[in-house]
N, C-alpha and C. Protein backbone atom coordinates (compact mmCIF):
# COMPACT_ATOMS: atom_id res chain seq x y z
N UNK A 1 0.82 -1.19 0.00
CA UNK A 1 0.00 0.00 0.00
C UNK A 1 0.87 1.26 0.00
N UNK A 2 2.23 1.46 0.56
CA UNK A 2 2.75 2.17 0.55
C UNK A 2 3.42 2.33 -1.12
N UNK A 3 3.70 1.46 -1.05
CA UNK A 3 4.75 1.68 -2.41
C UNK A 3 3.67 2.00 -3.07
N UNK A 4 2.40 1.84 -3.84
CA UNK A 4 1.58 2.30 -4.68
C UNK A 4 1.15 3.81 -4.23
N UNK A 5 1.18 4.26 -2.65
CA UNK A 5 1.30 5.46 -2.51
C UNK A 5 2.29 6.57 -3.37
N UNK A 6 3.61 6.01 -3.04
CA UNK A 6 4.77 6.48 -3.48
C UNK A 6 4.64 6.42 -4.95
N UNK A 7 4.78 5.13 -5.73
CA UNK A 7 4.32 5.39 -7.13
C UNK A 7 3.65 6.49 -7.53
N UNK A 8 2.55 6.80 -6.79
CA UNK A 8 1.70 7.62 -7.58
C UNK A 8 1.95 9.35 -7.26
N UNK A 9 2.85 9.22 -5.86
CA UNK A 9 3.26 10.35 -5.44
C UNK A 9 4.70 10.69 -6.71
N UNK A 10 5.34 9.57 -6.77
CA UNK A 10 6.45 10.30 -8.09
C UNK A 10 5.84 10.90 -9.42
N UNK A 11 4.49 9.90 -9.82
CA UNK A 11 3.90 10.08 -10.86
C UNK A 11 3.31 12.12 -11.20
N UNK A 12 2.63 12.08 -9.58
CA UNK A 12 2.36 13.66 -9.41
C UNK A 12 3.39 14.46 -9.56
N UNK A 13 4.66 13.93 -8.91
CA UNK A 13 5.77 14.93 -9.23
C UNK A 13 6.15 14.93 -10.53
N UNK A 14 6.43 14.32 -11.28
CA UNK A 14 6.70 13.87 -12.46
C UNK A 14 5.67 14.78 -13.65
N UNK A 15 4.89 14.74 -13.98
CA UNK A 15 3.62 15.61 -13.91
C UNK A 15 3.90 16.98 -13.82
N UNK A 16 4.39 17.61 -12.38
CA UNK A 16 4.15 18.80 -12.00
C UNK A 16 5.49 19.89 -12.67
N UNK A 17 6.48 18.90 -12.62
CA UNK A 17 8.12 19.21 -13.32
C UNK A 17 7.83 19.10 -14.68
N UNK A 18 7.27 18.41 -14.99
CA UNK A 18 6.58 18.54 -16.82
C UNK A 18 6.12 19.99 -17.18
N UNK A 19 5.12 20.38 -16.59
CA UNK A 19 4.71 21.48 -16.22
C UNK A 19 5.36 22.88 -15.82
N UNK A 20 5.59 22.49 -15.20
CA UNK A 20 6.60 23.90 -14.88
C UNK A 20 7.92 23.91 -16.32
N UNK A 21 8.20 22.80 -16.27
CA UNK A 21 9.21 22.84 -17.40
C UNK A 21 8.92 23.57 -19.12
N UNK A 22 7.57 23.31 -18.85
CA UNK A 22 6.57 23.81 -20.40
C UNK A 22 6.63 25.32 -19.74
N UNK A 23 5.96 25.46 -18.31
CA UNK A 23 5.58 27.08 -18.78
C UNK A 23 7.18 27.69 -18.51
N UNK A 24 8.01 27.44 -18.07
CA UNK A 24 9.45 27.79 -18.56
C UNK A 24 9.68 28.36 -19.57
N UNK A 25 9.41 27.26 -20.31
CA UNK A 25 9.69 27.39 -21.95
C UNK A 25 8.44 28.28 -22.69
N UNK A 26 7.49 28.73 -21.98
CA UNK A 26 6.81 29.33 -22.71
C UNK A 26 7.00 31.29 -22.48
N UNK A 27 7.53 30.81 -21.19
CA UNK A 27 7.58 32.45 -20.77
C UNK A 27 9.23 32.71 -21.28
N UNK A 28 10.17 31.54 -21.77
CA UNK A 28 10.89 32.25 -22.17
C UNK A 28 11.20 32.43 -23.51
N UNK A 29 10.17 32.26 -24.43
CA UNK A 29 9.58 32.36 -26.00
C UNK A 29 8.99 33.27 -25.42
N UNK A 30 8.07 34.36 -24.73
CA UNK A 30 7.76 35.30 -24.49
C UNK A 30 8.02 36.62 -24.12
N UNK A 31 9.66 36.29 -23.68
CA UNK A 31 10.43 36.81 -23.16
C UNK A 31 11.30 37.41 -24.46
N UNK A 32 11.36 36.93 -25.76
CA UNK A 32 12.11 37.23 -26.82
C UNK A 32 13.78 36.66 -26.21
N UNK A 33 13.32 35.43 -26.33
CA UNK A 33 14.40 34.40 -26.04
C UNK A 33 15.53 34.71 -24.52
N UNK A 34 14.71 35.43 -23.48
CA UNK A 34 15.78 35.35 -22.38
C UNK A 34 14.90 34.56 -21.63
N UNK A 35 16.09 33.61 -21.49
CA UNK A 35 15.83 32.47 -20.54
C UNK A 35 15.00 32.87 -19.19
N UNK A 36 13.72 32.31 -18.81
CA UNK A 36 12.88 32.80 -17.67
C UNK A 36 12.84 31.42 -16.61
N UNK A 37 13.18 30.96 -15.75
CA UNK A 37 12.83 30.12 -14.96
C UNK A 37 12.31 30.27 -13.53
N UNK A 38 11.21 29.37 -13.49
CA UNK A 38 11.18 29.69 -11.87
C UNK A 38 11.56 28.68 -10.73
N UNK A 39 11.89 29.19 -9.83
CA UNK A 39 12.99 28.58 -9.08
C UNK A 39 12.16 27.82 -7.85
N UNK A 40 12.48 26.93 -7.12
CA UNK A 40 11.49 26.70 -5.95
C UNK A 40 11.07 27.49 -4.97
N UNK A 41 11.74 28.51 -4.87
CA UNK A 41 11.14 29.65 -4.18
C UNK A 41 10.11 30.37 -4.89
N UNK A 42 10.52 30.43 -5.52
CA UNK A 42 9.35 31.52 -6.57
C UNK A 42 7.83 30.50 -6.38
N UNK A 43 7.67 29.38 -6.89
CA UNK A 43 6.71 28.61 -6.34
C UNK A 43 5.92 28.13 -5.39
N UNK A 44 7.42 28.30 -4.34
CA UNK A 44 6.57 27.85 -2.64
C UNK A 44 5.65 29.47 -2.13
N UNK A 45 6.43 31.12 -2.97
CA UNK A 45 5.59 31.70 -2.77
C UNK A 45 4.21 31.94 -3.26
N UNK A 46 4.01 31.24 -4.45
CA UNK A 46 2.98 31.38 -4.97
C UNK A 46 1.72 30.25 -4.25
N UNK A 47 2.50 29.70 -3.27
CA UNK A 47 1.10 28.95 -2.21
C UNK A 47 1.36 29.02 -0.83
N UNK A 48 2.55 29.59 -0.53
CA UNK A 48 2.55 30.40 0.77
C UNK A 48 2.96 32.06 0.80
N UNK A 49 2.36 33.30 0.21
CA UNK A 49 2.96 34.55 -0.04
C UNK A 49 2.79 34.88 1.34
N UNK A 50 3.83 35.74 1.38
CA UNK A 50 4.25 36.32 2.53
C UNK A 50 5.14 35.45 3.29
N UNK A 51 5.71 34.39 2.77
CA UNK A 51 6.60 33.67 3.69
C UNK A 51 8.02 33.51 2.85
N UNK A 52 8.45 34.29 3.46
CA UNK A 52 10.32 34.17 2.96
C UNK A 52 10.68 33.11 2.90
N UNK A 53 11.26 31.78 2.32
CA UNK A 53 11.43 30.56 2.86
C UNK A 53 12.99 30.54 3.05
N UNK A 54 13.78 31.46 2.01
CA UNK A 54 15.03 31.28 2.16
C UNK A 54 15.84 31.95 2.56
N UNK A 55 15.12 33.41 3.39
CA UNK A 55 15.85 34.05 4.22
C UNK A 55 15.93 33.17 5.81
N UNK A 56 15.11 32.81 6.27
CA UNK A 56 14.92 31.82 7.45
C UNK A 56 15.81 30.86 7.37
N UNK A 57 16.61 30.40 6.07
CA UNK A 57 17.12 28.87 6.24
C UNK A 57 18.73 29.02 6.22
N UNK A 58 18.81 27.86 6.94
CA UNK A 58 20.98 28.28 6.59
C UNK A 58 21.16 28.33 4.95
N UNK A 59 22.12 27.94 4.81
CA UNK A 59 23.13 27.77 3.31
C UNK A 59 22.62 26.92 2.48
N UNK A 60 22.94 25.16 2.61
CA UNK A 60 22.45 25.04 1.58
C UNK A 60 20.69 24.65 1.50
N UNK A 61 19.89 24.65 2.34
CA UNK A 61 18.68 25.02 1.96
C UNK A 61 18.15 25.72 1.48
N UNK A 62 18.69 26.89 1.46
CA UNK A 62 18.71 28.50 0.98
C UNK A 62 19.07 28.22 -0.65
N UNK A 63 19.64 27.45 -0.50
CA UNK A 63 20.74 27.40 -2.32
C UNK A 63 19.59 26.08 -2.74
N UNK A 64 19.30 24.90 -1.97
CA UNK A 64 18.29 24.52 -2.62
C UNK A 64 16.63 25.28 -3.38
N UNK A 65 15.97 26.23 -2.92
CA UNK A 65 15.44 26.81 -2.89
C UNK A 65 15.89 27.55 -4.41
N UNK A 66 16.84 27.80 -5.22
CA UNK A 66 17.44 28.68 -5.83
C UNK A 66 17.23 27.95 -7.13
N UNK A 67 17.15 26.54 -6.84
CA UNK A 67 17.96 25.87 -8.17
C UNK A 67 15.68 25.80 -8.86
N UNK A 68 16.00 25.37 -9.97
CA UNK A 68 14.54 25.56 -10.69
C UNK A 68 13.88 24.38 -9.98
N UNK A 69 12.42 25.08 -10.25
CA UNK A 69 10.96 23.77 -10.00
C UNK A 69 10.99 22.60 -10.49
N UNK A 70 11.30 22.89 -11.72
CA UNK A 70 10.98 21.85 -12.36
C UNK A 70 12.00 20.43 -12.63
N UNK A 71 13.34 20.99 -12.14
CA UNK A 71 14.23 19.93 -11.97
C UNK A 71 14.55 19.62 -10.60
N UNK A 72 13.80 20.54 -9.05
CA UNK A 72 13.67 19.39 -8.33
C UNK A 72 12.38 18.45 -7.57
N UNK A 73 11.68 19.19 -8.77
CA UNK A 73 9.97 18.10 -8.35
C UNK A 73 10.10 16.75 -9.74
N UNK A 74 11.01 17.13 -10.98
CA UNK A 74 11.12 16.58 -11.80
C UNK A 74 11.95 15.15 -11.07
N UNK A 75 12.98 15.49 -10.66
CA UNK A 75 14.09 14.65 -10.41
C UNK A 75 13.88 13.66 -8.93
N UNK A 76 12.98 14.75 -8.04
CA UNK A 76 12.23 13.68 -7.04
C UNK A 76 11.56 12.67 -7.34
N UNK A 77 10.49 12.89 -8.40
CA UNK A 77 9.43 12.43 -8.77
C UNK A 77 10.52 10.98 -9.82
N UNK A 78 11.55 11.08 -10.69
CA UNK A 78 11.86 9.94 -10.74
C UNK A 78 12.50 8.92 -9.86
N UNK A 79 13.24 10.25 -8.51
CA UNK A 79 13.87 8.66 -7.80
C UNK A 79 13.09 8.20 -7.07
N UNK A 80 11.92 8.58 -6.92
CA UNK A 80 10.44 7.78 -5.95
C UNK A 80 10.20 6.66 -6.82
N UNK A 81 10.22 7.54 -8.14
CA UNK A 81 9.79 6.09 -9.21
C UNK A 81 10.79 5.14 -9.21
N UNK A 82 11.87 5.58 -9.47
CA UNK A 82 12.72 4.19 -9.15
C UNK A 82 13.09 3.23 -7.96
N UNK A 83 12.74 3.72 -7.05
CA UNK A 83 12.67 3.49 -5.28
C UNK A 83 11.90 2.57 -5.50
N UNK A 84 10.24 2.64 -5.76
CA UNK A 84 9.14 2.26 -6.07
C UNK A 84 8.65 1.24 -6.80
N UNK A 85 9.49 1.52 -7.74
CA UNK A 85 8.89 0.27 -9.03
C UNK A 85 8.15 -0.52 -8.71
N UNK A 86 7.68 -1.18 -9.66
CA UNK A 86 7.60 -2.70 -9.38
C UNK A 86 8.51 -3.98 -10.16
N UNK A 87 8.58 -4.48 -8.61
CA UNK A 87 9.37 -5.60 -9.32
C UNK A 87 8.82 -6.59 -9.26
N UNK A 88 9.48 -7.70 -10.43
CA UNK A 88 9.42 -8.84 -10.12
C UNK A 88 10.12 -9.76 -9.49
N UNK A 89 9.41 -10.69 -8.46
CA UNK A 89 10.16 -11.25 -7.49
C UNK A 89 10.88 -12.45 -8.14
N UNK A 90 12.33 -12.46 -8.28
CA UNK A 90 13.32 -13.43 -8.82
C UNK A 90 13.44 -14.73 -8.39
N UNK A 91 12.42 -15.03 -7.15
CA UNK A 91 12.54 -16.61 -6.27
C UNK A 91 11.11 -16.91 -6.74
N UNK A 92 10.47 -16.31 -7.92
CA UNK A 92 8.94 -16.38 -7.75
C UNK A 92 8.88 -17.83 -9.18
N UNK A 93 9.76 -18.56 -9.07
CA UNK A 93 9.49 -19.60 -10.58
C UNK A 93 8.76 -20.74 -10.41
């Protein structure tokens, strides 16, 4: 039950880094080709505003926070999936 939790929790992430990765790319074709990304901060404010997340935090949480959305909900979302899988059991003949 868990692992099908998790599956489906990478699947959402997976999904959501898709997403952000498109409107990336759309705001920076909008932009007249300067690169626009938004970063995990920029996101966590857009569902908590008013909350600084990375003035509050030491170093590298602060620097996590910095790097884009979409490559670390992207990149979670596959190592859940690979954590997760399903396998087949090799004693199962």
């Amino acid at each position: 039950m868990v692992t099908l939790l998790f599956r489906f929790l990478s699947l959402v992430l997976i999904i959501c880094g898709l997403m952000l990765l498109g409107a990336d790319a759309v705001s920076t074709l909008e932009a007249g080709g300067v690169i626009k990304l938004r970063s995990l901060e920029s996101v966590w404010m857009l569902f908590v505003p008013g909350s600084a997340p990375s003035a509050a935090l030491p170093g590298p949480l602060a620097m996590i926070l910095g790097i884009p959305a979409w490559a670390v909900l992207g990149l979670l979302g596959l190592l859940f999936a690979f954590l997760f899988r399903h396998r087949d059991d090799e004693y199962d003949h």
